[in-house]
N, C-alpha and C. Protein backbone atom coordinates (compact mmCIF):
# COMPACT_ATOMS: atom_id res chain seq x y z
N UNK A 1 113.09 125.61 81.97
CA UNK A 1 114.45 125.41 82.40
C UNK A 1 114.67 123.94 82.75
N UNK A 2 115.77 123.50 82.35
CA UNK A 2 116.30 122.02 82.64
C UNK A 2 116.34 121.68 84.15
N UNK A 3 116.69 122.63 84.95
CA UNK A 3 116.67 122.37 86.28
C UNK A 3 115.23 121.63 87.20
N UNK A 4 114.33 122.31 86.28
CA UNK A 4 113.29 121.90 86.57
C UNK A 4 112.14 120.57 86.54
N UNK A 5 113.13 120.17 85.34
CA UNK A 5 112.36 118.58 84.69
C UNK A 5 112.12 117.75 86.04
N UNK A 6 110.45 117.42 86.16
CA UNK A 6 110.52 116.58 86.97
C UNK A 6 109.86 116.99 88.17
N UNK A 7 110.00 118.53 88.51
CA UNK A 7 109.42 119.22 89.80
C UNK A 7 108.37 119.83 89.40
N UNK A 8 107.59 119.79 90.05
CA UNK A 8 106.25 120.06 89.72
C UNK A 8 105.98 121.37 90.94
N UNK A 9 106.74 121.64 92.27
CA UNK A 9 106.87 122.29 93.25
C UNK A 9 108.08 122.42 93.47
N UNK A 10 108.86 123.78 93.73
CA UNK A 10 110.18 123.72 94.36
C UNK A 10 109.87 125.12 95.26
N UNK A 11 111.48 124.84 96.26
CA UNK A 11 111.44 125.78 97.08
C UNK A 11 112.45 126.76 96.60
N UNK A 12 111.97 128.03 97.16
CA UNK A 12 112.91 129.15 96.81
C UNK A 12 113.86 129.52 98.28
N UNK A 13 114.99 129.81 98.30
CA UNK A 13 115.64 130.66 99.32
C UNK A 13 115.90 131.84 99.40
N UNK A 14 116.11 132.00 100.08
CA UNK A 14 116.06 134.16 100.12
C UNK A 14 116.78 134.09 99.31
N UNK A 15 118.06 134.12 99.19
CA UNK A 15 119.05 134.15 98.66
C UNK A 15 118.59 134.21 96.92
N UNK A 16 118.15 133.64 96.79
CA UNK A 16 117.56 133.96 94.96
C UNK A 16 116.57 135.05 94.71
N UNK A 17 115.90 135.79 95.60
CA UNK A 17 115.11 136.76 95.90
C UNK A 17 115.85 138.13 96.11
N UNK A 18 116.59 137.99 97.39
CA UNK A 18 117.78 139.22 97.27
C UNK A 18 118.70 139.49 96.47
N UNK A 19 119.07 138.28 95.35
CA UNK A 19 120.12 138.26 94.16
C UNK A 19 119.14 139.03 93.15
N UNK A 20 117.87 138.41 93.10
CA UNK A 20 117.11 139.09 91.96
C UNK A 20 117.06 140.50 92.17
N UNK A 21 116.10 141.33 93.34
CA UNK A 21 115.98 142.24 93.90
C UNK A 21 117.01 142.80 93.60
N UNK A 22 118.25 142.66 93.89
CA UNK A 22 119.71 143.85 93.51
C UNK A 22 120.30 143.51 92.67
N UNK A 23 119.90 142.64 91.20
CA UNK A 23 120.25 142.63 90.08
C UNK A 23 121.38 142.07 89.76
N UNK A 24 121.98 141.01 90.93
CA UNK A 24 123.41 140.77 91.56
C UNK A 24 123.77 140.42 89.80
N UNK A 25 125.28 141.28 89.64
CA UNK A 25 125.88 140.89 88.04
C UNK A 25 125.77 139.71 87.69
N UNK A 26 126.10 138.82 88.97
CA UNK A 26 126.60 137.55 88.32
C UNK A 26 125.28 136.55 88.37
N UNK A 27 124.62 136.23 89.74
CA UNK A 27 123.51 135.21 90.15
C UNK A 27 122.18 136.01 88.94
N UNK A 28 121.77 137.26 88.85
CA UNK A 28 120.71 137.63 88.67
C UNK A 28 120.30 137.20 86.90
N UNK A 29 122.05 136.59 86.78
CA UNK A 29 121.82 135.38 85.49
C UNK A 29 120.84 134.48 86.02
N UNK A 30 120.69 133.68 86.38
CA UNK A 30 119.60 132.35 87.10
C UNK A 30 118.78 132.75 87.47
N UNK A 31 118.62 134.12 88.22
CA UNK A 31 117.36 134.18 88.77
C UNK A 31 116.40 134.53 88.20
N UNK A 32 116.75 135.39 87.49
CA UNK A 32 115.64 136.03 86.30
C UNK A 32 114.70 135.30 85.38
N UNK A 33 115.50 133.77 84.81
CA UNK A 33 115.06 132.62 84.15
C UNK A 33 114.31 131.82 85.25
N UNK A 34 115.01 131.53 86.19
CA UNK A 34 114.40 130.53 87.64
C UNK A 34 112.49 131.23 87.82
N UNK A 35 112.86 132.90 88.02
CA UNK A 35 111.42 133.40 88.29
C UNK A 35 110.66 133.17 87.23
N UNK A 36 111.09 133.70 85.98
CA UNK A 36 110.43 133.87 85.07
C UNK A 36 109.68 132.50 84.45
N UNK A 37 110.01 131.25 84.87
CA UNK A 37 109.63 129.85 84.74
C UNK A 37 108.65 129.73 85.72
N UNK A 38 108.60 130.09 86.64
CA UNK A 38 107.87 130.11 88.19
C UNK A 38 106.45 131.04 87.52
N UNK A 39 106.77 132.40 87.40
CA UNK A 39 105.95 133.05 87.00
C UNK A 39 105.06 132.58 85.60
N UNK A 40 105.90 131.67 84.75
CA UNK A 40 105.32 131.51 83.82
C UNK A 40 104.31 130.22 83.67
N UNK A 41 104.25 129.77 85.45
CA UNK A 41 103.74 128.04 85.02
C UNK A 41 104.68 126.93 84.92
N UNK A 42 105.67 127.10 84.51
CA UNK A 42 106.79 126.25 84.31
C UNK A 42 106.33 124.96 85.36
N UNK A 43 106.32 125.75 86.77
CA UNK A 43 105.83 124.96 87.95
C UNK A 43 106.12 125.93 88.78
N UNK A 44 105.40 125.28 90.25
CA UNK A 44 105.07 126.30 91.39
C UNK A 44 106.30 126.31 92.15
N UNK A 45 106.49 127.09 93.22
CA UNK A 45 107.01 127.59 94.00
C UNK A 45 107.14 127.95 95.76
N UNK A 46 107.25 127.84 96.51
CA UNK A 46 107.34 127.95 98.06
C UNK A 46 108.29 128.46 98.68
N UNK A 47 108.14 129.34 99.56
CA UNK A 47 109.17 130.07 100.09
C UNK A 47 109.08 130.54 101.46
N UNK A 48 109.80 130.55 102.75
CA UNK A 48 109.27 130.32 104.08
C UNK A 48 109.06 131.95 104.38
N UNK A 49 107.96 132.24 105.46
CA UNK A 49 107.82 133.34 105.65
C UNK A 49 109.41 134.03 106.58
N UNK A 50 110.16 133.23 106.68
CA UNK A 50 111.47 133.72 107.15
C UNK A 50 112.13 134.16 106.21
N UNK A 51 112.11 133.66 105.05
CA UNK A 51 112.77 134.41 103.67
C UNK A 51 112.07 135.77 103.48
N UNK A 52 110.85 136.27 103.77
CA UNK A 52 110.52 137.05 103.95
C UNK A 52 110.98 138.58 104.92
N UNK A 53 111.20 137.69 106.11
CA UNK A 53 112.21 138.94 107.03
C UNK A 53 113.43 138.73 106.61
N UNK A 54 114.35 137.54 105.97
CA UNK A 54 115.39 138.31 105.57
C UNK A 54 115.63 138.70 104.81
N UNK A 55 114.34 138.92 104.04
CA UNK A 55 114.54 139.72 102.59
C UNK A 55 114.14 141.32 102.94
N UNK A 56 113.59 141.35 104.34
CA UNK A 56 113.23 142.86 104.45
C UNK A 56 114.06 143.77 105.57
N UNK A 57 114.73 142.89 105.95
CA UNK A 57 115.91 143.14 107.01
C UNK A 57 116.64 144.75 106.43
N UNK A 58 117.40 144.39 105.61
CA UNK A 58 118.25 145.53 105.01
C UNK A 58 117.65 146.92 104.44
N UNK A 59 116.27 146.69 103.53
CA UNK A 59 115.42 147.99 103.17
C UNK A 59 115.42 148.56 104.45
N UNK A 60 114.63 147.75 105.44
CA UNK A 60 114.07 148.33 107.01
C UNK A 60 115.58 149.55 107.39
N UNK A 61 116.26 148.53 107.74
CA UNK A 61 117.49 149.10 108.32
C UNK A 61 118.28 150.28 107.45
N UNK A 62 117.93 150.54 106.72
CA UNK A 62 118.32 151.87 105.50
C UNK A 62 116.98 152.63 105.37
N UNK A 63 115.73 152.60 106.16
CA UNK A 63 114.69 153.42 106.34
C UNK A 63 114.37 153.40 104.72
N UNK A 64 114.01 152.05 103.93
CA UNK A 64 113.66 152.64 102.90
C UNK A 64 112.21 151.98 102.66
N UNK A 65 111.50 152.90 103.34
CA UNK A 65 109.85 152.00 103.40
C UNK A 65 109.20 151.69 101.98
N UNK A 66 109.18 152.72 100.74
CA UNK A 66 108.99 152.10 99.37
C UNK A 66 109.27 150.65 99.26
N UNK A 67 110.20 150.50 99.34
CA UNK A 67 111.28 149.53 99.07
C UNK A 67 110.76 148.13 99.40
N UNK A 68 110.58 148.44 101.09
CA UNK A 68 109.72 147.34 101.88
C UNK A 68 108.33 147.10 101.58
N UNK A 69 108.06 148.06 100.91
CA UNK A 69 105.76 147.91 100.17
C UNK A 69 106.33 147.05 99.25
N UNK A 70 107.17 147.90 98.32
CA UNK A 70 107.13 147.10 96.81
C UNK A 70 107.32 145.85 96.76
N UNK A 71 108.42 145.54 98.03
CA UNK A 71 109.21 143.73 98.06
C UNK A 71 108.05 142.89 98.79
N UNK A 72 106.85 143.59 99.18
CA UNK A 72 105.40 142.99 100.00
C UNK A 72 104.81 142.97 98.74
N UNK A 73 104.62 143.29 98.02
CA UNK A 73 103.46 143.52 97.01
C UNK A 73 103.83 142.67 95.93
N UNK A 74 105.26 143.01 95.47
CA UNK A 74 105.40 141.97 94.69
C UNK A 74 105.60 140.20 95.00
N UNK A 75 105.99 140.30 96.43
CA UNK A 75 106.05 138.72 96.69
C UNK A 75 105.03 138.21 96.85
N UNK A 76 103.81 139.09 97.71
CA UNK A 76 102.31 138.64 97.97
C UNK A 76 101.59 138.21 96.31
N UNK A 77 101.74 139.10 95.35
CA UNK A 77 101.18 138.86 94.10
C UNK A 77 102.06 137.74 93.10
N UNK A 78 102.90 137.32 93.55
CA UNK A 78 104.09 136.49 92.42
C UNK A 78 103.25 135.50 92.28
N UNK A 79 102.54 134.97 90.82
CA UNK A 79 102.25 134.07 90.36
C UNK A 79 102.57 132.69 90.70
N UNK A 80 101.99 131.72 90.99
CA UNK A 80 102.19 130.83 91.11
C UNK A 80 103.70 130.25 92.91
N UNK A 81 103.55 131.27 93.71
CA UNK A 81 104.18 131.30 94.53
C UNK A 81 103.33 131.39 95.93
N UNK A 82 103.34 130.38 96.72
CA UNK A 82 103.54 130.18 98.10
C UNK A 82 104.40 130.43 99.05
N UNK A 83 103.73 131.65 100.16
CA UNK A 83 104.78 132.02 100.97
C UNK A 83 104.10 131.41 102.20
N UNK A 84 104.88 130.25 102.57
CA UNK A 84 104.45 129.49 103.74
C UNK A 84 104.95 129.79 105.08
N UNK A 85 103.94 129.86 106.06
CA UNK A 85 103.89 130.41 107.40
C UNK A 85 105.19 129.45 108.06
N UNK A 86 105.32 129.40 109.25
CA UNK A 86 106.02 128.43 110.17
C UNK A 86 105.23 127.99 111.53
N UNK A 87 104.69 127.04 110.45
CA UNK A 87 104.03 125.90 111.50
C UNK A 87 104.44 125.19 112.84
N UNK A 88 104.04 124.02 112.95
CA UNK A 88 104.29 123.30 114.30
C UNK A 88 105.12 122.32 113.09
N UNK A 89 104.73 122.15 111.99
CA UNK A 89 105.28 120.78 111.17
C UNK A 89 106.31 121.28 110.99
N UNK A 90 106.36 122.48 110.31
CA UNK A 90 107.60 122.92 109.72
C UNK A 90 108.69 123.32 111.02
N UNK A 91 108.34 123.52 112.21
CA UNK A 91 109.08 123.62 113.39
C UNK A 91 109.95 122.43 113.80
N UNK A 92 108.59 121.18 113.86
CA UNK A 92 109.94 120.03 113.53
C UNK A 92 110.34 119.26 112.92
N UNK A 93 110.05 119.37 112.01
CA UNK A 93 111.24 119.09 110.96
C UNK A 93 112.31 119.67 110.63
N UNK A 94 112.14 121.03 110.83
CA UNK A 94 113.36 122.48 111.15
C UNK A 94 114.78 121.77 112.03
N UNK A 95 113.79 121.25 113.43
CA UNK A 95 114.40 120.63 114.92
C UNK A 95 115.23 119.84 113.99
N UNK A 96 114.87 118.48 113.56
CA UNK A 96 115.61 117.36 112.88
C UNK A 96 116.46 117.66 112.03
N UNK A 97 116.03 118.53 111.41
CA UNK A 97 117.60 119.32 110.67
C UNK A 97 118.77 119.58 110.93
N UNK A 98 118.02 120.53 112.45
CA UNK A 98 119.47 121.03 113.28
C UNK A 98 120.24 120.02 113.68
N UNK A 99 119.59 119.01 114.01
CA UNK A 99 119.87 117.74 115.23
C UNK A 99 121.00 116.91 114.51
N UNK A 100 120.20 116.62 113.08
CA UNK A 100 120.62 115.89 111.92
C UNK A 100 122.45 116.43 110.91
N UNK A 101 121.89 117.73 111.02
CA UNK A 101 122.60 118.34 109.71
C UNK A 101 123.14 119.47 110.12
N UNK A 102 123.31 119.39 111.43
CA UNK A 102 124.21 120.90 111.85
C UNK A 102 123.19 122.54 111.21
N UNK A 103 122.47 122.46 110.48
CA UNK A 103 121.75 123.63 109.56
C UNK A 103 121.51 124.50 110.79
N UNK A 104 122.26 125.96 110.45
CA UNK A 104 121.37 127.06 111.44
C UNK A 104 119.90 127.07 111.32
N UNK A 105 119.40 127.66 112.22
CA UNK A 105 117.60 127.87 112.12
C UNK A 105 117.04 128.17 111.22
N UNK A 106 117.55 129.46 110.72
CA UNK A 106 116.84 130.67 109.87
C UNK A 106 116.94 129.28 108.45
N UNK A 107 118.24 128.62 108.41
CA UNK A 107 118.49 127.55 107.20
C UNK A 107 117.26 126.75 106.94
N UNK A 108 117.41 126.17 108.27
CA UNK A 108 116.64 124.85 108.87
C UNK A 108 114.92 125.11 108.75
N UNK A 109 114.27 126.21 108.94
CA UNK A 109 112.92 126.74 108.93
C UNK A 109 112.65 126.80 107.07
N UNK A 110 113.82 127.31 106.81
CA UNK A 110 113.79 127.30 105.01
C UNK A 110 113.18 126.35 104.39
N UNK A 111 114.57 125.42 104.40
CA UNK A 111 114.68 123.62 104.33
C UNK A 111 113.31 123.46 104.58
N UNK A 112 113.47 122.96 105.94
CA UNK A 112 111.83 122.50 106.43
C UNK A 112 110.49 122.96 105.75
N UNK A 113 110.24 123.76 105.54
CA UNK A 113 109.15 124.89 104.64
C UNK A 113 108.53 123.68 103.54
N UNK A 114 110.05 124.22 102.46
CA UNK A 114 109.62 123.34 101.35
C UNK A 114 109.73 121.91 101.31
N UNK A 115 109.92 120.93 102.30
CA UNK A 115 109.74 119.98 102.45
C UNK A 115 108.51 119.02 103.21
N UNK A 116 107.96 119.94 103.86
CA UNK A 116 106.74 119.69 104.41
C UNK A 116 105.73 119.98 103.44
N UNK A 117 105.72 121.24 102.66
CA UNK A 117 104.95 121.45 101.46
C UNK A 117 104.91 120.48 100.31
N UNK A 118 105.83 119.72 100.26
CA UNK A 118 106.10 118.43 99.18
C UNK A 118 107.47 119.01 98.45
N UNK A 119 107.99 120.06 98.56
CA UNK A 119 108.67 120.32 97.19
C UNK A 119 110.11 119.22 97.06
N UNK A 120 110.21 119.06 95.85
CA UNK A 120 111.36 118.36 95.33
C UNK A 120 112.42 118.93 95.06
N UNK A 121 113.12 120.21 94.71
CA UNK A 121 113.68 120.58 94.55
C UNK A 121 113.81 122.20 95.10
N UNK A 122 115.27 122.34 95.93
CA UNK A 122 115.16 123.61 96.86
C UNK A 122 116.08 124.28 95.91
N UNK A 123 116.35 125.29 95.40
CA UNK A 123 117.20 126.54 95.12
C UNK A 123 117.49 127.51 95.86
N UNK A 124 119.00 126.97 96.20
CA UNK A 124 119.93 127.95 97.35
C UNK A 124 120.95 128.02 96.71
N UNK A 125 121.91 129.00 97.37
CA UNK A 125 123.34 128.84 96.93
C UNK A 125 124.07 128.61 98.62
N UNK A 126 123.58 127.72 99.24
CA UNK A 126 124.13 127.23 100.47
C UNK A 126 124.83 125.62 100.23
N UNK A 127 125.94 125.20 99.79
CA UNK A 127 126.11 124.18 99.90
C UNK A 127 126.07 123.75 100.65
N UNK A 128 126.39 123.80 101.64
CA UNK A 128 125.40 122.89 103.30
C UNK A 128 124.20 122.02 102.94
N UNK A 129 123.24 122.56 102.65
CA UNK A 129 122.00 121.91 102.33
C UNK A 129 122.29 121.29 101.64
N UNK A 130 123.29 120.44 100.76
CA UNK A 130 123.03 119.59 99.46
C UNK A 130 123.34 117.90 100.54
N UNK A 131 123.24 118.32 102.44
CA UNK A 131 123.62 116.86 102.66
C UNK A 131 122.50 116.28 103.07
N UNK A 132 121.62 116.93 103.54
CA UNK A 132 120.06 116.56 103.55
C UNK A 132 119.57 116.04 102.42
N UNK A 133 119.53 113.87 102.57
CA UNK A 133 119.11 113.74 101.53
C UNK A 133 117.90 113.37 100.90
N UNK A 134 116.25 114.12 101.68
CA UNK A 134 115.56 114.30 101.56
C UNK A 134 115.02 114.69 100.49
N UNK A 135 116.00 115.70 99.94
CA UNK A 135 114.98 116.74 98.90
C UNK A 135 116.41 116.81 97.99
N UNK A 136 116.49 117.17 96.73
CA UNK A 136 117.56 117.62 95.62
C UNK A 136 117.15 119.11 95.99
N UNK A 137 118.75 119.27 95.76
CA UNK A 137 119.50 120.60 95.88
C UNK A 137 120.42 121.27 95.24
N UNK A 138 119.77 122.56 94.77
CA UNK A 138 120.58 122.81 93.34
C UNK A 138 121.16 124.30 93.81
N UNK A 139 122.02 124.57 93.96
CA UNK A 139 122.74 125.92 94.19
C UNK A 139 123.08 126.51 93.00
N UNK A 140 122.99 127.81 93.26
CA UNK A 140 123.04 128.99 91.83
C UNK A 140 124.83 129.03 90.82
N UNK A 141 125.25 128.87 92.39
CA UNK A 141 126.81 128.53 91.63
C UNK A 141 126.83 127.04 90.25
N UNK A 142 125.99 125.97 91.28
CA UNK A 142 126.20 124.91 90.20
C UNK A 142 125.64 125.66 89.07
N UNK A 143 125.11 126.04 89.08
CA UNK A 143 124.41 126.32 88.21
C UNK A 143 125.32 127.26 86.66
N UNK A 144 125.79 128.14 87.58
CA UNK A 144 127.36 128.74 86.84
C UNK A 144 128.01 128.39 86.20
N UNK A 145 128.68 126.84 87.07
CA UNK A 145 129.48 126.05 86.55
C UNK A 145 128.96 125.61 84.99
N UNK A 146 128.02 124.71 85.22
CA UNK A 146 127.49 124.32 84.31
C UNK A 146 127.00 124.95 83.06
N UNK A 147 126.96 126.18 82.79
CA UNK A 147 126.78 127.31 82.16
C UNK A 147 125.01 127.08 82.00
């Protein structure tokens, strides 16, 4: 994928995980190619263990425990993907975010994640994040646009 030229590591946001997961009509265009590049080598991947609870938030809360193994099993096994803890580093740099960039936490722990890990390029569909100009930031909408 073109998005990719250049990154050798990027970060993922929930948000491209829960679009994939429920097949969303419109995003689960990008995501399917985004993973399938990830999965394929294309280049690696990082994703904060907070994308993790809010990716399991909603199964939990609809008692659908399958649901919650399968979304463990398959994220623990995803090729070429790092699901990074929340450190003391990634805590502040999270801080400087907030301080910096207005970013809620759950945002800001994201952000922070793949930027402490090295990554160059984050995939969200939060335009907020595109003012942090740390890291390039590519949202799923641009992505739309652009066909």
């Amino acid at each position: 994928m073109d998005i990719f030229k250049g990154h050798q590591l990027i970060a993922l946001d929930t948000c491209v995980w829960i679009y994939h997961f429920e097949n969303h009509p419109i995003y689960s265009l990008w995501t399917k190619p985004i993973l399938q590049a990830i999965s394929g080598g294309q280049c690696s991947a990082v994703m904060s263990e907070v994308s993790l609870l809010e990716i399991l938030v909603q199964p939990l809360r609809l008692g659908l425990s399958e649901t919650v193994a399968n979304y463990q099993l398959l994220l623990d096994n995803f090729p070429n993907l790092l699901i990074y803890p929340v450190t003391r580093q990634v805590t502040l740099t999270a801080a400087s975010l907030r301080a910096n960039y207005g970013l809620r936490t759950p945002d800001a722990l994201i952000l922070a994640t793949g930027m402490v890990q090295g990554a160059t390029l984050m995939v969200t569909n939060d335009i907020d994040w595109k003012r942090v100009p740390k890291i390039q930031v590519v949202c799923l909408n641009d992505l739309l646009a652009h066909g």
